[in-house]
PDB file of N, CA and C in Angstrom:
ATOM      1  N   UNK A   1     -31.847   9.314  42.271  1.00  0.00           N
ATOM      2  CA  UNK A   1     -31.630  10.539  43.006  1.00  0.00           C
ATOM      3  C   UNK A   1     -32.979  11.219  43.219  1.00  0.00           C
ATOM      4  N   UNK A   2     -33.254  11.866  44.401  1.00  0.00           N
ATOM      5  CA  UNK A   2     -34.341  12.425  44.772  1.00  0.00           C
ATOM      6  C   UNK A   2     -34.455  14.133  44.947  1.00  0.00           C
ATOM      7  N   UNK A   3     -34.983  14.508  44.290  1.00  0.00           N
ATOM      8  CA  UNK A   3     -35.020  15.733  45.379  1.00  0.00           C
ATOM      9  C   UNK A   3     -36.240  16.631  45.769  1.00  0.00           C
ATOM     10  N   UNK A   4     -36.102  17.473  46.454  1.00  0.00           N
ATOM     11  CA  UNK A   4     -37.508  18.156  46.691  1.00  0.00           C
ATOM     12  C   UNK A   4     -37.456  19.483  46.539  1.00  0.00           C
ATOM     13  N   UNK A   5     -38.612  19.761  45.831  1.00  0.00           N
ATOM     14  CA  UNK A   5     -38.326  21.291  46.048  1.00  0.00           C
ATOM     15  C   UNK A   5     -38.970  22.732  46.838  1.00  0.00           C
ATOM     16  N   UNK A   6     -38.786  23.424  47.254  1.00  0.00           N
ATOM     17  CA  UNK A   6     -39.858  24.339  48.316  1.00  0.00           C
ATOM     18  C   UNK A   6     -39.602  25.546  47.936  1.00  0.00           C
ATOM     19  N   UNK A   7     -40.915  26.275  47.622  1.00  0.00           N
ATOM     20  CA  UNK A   7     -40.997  27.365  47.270  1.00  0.00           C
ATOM     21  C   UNK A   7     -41.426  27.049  45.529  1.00  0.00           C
ATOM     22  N   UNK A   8     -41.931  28.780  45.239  1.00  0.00           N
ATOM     23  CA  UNK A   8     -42.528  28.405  43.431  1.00  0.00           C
ATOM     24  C   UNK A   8     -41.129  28.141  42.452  1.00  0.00           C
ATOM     25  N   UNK A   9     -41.664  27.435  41.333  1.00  0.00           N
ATOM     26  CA  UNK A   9     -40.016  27.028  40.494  1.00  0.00           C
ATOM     27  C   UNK A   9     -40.731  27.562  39.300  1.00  0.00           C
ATOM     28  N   UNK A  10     -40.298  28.883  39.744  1.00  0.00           N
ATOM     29  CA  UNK A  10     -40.490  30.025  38.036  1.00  0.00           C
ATOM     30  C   UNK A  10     -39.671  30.084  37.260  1.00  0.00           C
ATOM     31  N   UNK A  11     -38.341  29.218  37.561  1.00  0.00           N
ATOM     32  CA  UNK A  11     -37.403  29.083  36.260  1.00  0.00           C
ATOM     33  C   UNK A  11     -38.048  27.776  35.802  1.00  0.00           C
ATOM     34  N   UNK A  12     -38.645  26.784  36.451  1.00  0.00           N
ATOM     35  CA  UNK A  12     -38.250  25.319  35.795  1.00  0.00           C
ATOM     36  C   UNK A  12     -36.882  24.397  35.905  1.00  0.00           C
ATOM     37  N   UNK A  13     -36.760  24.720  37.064  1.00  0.00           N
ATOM     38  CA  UNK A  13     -35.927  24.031  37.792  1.00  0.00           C
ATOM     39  C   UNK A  13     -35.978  22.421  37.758  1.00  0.00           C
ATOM     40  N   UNK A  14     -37.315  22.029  38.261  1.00  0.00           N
ATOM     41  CA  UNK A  14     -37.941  20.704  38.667  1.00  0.00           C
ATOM     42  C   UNK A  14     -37.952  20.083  37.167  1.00  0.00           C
ATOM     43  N   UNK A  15     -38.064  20.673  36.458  1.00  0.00           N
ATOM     44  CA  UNK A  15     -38.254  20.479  35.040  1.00  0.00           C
ATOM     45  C   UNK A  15     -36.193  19.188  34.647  1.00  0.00           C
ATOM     46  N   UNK A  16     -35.856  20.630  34.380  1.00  0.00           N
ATOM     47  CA  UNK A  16     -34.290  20.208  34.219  1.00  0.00           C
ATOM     48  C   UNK A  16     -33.881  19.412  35.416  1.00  0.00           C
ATOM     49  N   UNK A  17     -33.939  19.426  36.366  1.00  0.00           N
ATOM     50  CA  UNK A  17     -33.633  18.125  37.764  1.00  0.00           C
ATOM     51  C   UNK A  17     -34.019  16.855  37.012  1.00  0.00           C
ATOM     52  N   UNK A  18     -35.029  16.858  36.589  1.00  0.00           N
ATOM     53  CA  UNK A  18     -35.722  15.437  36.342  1.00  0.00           C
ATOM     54  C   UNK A  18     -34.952  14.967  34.996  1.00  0.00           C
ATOM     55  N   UNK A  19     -34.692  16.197  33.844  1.00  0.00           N
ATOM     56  CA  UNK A  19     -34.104  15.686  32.998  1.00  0.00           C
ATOM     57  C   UNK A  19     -32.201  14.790  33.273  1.00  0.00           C
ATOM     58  N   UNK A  20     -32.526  15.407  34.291  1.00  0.00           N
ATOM     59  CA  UNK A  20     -30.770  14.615  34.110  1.00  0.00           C
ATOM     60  C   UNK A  20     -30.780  13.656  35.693  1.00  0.00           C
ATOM     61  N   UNK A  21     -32.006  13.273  35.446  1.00  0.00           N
ATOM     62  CA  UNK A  21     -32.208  11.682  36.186  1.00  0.00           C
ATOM     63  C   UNK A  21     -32.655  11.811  37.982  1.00  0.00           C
ATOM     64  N   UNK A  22     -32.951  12.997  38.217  1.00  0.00           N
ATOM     65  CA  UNK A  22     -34.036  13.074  39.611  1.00  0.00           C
ATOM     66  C   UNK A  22     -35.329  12.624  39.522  1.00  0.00           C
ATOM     67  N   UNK A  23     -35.560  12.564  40.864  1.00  0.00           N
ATOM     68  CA  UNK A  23     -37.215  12.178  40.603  1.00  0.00           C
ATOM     69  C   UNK A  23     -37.516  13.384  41.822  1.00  0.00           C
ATOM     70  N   UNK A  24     -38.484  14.166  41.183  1.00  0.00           N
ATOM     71  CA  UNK A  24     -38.694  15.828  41.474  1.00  0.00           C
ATOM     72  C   UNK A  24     -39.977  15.444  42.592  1.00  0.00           C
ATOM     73  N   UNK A  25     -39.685  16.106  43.950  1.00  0.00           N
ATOM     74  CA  UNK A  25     -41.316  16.303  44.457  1.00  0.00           C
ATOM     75  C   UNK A  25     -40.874  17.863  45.499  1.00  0.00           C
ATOM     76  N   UNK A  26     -42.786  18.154  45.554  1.00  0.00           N
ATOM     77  CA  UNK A  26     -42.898  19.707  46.133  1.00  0.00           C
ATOM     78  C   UNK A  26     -42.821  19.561  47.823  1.00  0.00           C
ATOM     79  N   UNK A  27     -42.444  20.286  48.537  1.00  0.00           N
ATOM     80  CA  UNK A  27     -42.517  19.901  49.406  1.00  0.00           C
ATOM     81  C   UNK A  27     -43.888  21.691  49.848  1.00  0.00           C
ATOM     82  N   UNK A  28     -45.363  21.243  49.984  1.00  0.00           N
ATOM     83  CA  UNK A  28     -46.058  22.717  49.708  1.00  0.00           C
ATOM     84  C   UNK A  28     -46.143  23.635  50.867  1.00  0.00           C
ATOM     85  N   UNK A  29     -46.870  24.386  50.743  1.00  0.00           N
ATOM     86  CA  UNK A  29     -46.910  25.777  51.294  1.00  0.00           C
ATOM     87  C   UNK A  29     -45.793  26.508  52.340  1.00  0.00           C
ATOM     88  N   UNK A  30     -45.228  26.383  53.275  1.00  0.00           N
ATOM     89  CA  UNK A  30     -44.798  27.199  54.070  1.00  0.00           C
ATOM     90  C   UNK A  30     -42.850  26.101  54.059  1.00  0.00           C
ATOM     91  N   UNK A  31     -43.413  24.447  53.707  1.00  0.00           N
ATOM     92  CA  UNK A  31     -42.846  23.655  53.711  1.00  0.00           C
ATOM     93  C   UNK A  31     -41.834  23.550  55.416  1.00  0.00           C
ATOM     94  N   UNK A  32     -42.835  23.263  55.552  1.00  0.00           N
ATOM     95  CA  UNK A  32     -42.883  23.013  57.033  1.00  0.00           C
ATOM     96  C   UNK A  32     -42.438  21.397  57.345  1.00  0.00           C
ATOM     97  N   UNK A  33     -42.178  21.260  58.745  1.00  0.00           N
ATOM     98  CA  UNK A  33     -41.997  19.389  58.885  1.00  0.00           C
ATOM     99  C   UNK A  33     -43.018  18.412  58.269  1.00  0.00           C
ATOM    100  N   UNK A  34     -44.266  18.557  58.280  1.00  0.00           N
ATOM    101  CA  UNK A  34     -45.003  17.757  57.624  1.00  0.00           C
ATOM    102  C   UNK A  34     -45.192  17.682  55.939  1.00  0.00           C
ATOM    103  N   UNK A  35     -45.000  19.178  55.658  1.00  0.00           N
ATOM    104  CA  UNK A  35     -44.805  19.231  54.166  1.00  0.00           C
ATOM    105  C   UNK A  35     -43.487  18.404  53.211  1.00  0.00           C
ATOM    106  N   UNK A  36     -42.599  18.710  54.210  1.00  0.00           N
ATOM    107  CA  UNK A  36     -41.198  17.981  53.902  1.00  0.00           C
ATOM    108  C   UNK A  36     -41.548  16.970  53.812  1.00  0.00           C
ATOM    109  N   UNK A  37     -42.089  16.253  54.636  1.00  0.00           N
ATOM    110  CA  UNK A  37     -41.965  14.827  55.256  1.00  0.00           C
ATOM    111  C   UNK A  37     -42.864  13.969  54.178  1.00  0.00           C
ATOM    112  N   UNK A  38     -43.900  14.978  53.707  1.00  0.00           N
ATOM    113  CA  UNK A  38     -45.078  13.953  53.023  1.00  0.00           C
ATOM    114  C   UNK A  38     -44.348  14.352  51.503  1.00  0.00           C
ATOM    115  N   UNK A  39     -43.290  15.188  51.177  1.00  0.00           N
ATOM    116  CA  UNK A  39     -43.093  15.589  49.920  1.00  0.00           C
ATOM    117  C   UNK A  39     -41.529  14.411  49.747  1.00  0.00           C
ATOM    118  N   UNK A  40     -40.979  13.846  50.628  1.00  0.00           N
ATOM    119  CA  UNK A  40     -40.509  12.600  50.808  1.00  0.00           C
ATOM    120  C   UNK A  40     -38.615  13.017  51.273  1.00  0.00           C
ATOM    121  N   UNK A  41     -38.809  14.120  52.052  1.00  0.00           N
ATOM    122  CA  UNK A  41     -37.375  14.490  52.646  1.00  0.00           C
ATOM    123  C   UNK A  41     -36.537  13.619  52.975  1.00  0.00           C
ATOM    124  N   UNK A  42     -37.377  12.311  53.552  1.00  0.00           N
ATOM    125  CA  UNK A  42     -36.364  11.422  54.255  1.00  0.00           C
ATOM    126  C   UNK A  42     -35.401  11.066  52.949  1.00  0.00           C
ATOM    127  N   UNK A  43     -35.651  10.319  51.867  1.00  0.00           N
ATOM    128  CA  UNK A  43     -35.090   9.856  50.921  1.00  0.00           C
ATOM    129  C   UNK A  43     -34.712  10.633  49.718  1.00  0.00           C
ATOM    130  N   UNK A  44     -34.605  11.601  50.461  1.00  0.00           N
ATOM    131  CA  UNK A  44     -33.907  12.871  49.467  1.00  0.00           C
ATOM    132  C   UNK A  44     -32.592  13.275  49.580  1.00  0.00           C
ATOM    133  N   UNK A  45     -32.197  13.376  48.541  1.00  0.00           N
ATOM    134  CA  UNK A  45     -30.543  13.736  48.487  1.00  0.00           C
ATOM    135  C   UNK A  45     -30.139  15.394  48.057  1.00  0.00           C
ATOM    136  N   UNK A  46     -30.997  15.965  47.850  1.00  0.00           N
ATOM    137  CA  UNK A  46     -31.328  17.465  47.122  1.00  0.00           C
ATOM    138  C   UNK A  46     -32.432  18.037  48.136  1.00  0.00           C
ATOM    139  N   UNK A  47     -32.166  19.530  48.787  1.00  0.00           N
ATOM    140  CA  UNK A  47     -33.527  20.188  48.742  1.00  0.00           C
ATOM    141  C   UNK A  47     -33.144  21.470  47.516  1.00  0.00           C
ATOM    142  N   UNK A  48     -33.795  22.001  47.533  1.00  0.00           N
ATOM    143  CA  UNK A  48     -33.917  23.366  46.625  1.00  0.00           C
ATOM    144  C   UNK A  48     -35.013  24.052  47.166  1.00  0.00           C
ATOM    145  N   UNK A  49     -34.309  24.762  47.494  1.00  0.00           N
ATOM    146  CA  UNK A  49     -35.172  26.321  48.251  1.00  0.00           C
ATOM    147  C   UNK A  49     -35.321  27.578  47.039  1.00  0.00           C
ATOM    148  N   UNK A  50     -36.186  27.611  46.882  1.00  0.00           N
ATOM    149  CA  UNK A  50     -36.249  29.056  45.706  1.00  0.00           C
ATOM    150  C   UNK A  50     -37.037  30.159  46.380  1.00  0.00           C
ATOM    151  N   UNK A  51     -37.384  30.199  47.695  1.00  0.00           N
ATOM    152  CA  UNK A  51     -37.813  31.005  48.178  1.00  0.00           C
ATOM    153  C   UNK A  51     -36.911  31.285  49.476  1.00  0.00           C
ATOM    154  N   UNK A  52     -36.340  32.458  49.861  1.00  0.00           N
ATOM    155  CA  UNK A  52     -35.317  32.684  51.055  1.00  0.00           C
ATOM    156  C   UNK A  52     -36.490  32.761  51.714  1.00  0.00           C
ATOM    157  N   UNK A  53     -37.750  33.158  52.212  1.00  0.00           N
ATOM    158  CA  UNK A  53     -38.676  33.324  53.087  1.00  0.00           C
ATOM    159  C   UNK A  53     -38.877  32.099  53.561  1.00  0.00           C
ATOM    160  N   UNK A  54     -38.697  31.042  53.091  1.00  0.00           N
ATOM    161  CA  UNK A  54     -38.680  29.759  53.503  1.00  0.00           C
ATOM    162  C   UNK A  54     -37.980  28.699  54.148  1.00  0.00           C
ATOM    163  N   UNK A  55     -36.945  29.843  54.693  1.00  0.00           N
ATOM    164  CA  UNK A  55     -35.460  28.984  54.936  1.00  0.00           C
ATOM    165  C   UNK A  55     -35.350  28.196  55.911  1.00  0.00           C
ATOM    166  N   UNK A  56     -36.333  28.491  56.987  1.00  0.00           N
ATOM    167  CA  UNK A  56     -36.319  27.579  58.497  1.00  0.00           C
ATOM    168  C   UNK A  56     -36.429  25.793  57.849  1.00  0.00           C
ATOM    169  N   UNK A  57     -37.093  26.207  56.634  1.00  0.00           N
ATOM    170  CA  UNK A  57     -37.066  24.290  55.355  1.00  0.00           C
ATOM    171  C   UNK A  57     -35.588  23.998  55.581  1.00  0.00           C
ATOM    172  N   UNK A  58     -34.796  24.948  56.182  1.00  0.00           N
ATOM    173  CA  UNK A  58     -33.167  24.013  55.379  1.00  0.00           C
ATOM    174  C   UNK A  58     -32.914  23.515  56.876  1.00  0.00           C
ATOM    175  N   UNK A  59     -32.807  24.077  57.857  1.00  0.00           N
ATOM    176  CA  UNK A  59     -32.336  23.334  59.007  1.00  0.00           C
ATOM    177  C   UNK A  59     -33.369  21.947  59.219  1.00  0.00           C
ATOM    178  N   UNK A  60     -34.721  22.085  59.565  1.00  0.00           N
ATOM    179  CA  UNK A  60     -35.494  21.259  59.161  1.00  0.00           C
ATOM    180  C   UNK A  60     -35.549  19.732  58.584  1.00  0.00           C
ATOM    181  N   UNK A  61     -35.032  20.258  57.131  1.00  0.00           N
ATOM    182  CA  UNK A  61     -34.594  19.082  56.687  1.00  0.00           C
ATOM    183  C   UNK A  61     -33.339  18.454  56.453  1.00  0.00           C
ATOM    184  N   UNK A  62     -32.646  19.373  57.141  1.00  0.00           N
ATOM    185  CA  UNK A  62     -31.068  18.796  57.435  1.00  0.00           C
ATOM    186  C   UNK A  62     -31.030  17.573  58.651  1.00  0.00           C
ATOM    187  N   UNK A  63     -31.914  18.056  59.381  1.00  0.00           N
ATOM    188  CA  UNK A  63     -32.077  17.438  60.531  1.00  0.00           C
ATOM    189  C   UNK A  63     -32.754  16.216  60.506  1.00  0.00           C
ATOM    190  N   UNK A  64     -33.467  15.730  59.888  1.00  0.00           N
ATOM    191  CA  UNK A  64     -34.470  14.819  59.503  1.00  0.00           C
ATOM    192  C   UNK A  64     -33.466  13.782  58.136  1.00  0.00           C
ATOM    193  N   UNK A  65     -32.645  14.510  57.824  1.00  0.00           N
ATOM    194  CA  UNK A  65     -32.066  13.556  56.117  1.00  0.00           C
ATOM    195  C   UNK A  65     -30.847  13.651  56.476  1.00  0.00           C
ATOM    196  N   UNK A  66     -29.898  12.833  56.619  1.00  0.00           N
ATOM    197  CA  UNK A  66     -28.256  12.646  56.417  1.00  0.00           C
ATOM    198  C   UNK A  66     -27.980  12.804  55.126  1.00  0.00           C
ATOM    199  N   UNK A  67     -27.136  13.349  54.987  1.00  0.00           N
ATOM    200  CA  UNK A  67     -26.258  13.791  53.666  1.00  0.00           C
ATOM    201  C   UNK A  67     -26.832  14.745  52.552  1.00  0.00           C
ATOM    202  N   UNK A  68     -27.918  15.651  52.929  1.00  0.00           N
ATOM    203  CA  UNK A  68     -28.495  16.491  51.974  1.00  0.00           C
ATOM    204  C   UNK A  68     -27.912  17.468  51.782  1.00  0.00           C
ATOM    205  N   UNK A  69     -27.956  17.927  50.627  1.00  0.00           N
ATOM    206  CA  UNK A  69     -27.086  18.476  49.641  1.00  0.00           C
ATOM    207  C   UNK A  69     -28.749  19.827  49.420  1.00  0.00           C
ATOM    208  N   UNK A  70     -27.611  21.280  49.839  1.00  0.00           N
ATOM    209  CA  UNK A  70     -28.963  22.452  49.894  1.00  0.00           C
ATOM    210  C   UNK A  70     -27.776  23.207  48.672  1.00  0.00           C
ATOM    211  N   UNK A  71     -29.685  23.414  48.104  1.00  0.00           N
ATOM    212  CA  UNK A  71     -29.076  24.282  47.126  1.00  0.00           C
ATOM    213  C   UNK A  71     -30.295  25.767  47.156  1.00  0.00           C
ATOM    214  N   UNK A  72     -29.959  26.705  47.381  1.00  0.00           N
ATOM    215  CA  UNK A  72     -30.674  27.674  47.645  1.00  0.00           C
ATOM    216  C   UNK A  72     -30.220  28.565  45.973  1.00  0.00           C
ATOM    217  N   UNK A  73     -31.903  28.465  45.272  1.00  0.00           N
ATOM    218  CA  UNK A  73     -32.122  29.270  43.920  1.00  0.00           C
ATOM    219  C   UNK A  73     -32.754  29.759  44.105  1.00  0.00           C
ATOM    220  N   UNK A  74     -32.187  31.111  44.667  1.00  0.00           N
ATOM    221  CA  UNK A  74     -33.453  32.343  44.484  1.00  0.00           C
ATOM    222  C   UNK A  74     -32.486  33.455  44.374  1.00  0.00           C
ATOM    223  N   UNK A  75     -33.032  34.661  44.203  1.00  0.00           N
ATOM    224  CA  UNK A  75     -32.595  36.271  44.037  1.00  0.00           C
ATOM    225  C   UNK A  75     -32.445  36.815  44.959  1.00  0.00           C
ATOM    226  N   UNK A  76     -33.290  36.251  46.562  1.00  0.00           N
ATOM    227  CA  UNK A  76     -32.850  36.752  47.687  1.00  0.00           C
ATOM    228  C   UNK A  76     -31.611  36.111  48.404  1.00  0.00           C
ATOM    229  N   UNK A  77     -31.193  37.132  48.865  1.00  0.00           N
ATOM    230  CA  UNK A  77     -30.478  36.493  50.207  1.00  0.00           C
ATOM    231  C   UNK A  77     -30.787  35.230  51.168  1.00  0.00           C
ATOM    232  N   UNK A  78     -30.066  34.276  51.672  1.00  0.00           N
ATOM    233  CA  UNK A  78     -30.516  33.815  52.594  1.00  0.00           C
ATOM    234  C   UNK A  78     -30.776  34.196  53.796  1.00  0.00           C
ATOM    235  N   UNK A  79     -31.052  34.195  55.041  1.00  0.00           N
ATOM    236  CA  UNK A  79     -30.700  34.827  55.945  1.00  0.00           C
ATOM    237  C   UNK A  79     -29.636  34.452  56.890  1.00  0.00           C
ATOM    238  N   UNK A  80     -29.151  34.954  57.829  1.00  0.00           N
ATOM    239  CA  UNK A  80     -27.513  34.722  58.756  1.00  0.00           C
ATOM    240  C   UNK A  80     -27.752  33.187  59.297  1.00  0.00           C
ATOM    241  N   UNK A  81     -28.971  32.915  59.752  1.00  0.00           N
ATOM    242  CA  UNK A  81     -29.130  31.429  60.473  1.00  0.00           C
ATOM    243  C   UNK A  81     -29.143  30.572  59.631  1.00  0.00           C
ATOM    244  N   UNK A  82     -28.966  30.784  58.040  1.00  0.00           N
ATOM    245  CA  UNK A  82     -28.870  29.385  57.502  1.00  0.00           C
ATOM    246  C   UNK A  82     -27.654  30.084  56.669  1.00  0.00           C
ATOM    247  N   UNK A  83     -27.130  30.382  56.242  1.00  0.00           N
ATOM    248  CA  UNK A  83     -25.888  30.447  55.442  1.00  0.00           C
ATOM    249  C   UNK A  83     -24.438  29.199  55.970  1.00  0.00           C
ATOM    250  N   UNK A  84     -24.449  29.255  56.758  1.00  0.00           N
ATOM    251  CA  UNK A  84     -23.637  27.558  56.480  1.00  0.00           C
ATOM    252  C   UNK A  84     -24.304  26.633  56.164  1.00  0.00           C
ATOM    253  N   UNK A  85     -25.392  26.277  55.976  1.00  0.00           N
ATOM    254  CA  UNK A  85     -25.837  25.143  56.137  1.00  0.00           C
ATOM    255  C   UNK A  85     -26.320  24.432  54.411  1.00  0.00           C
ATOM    256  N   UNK A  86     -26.267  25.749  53.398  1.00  0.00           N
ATOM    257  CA  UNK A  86     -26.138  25.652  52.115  1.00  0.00           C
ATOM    258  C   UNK A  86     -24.703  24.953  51.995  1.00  0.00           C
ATOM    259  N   UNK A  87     -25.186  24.128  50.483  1.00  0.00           N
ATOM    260  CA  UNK A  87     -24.211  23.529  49.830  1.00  0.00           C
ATOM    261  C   UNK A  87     -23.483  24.557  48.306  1.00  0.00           C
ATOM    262  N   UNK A  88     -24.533  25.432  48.164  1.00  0.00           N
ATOM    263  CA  UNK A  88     -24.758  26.299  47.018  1.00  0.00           C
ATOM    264  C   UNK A  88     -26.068  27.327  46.801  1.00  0.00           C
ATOM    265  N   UNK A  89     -25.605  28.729  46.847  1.00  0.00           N
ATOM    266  CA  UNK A  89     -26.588  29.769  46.962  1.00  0.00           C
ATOM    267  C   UNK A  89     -26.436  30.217  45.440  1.00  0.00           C
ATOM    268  N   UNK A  90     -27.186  30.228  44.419  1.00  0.00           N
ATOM    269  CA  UNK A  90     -27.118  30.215  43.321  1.00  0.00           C
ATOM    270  C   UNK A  90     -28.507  31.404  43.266  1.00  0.00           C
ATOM    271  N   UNK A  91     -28.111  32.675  42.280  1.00  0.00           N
ATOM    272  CA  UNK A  91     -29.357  33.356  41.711  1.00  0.00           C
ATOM    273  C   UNK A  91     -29.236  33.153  39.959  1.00  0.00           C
ATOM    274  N   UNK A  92     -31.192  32.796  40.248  1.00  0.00           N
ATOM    275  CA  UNK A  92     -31.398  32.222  38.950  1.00  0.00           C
ATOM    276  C   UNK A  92     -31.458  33.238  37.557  1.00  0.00           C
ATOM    277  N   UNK A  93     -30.736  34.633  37.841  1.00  0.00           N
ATOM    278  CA  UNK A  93     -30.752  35.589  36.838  1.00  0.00           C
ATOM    279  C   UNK A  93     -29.136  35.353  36.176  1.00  0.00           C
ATOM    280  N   UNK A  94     -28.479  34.696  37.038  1.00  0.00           N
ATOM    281  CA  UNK A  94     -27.192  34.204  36.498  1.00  0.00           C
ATOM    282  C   UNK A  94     -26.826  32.940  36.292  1.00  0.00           C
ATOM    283  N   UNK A  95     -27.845  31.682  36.633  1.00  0.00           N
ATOM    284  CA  UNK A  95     -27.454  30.340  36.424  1.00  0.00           C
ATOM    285  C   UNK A  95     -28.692  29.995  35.712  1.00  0.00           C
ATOM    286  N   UNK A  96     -28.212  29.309  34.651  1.00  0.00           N
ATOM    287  CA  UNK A  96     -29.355  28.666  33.680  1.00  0.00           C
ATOM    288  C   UNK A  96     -29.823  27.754  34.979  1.00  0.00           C
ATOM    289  N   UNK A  97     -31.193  26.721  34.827  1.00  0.00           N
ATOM    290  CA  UNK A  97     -31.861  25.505  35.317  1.00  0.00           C
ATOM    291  C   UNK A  97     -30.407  24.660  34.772  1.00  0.00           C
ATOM    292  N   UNK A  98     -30.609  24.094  34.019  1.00  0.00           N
ATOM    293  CA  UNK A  98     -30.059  22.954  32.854  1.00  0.00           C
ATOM    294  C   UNK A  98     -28.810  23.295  33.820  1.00  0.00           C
ATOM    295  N   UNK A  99     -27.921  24.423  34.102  1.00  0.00           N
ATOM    296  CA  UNK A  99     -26.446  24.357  34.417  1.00  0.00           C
ATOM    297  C   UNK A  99     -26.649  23.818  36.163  1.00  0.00           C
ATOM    298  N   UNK A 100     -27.637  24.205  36.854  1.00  0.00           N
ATOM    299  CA  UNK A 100     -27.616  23.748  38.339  1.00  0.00           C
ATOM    300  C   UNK A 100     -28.083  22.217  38.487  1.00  0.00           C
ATOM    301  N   UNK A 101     -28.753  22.249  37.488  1.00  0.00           N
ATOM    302  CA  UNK A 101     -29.306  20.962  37.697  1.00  0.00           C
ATOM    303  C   UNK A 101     -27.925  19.593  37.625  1.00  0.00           C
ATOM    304  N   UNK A 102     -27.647  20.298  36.870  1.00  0.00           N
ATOM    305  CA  UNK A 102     -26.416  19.149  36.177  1.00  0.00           C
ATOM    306  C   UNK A 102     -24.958  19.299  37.390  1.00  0.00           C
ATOM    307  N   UNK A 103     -24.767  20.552  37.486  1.00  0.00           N
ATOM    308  CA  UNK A 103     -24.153  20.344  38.782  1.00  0.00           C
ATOM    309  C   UNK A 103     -24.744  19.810  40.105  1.00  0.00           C
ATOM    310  N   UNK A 104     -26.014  19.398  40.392  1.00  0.00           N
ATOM    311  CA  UNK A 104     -26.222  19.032  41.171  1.00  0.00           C
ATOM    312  C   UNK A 104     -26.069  17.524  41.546  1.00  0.00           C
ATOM    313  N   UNK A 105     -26.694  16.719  39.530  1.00  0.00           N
ATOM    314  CA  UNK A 105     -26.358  15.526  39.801  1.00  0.00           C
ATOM    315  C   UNK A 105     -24.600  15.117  39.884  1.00  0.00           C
ATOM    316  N   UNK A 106     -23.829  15.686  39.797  1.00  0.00           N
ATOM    317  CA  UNK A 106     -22.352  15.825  39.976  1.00  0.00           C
ATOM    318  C   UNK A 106     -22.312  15.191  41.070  1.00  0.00           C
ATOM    319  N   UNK A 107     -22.010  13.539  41.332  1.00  0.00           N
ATOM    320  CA  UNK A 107     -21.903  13.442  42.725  1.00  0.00           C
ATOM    321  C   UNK A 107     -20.906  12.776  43.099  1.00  0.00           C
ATOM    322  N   UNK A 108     -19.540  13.100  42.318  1.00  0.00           N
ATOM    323  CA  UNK A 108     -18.257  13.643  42.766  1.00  0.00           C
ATOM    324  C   UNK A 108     -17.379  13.892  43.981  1.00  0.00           C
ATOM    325  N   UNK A 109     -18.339  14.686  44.230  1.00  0.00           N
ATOM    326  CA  UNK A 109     -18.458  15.911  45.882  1.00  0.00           C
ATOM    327  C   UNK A 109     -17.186  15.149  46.833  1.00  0.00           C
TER     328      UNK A 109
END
């Protein structure tokens, strides 16, 4: 399982992903198409957005990856143009790492 993540991971998110069998990469700065792309979107099954300022990343890489699974961890809001397009809007003052992570590898779905 792959996933990527965009935006800073001040819980340690990437941390717990990896423990329960991801293989974690950043996708950096603004995480833009090329950032995605070189941070390995195509073969990703996870993004994680922890920054809502960053959200134009979710259509982006929806568009570019079949079957990705968005999980937006942050304290902000998303904004109106991406709220369907999450799989799970989670704030990290109420969800441990360890509990999203593990629901994430859940692949159940």
């Amino acid at each position: 399982m792959n996933a990527v993540i965009a935006g800073p991971d001040e819980h340690d998110l990437g941390a717990a992903l990896s423990a329960v069998g991801f293989s974690v990469t950043r996708a950096a700065g603004t995480a833009n198409r090329p950032a995605l792309e070189e941070a390995g979107i195509h073969d990703a099954d996870l993004l994680v957005l922890t920054d809502a300022a960053l959200a134009t990343a979710i259509p982006v890489a929806t568009d570019l990856t079949d079957d990705l699974r968005i999980i937006a961890y942050t304290t902000d809001s998303l904004p109106e143009f991406v709220k369907g397009q999450g799989h799970m809007a989670l704030d990290p003052e109420l969800f441990d790492p360890e509990d999203v992570a593990a629901e994430a590898a859940d692949t159940d779905e």
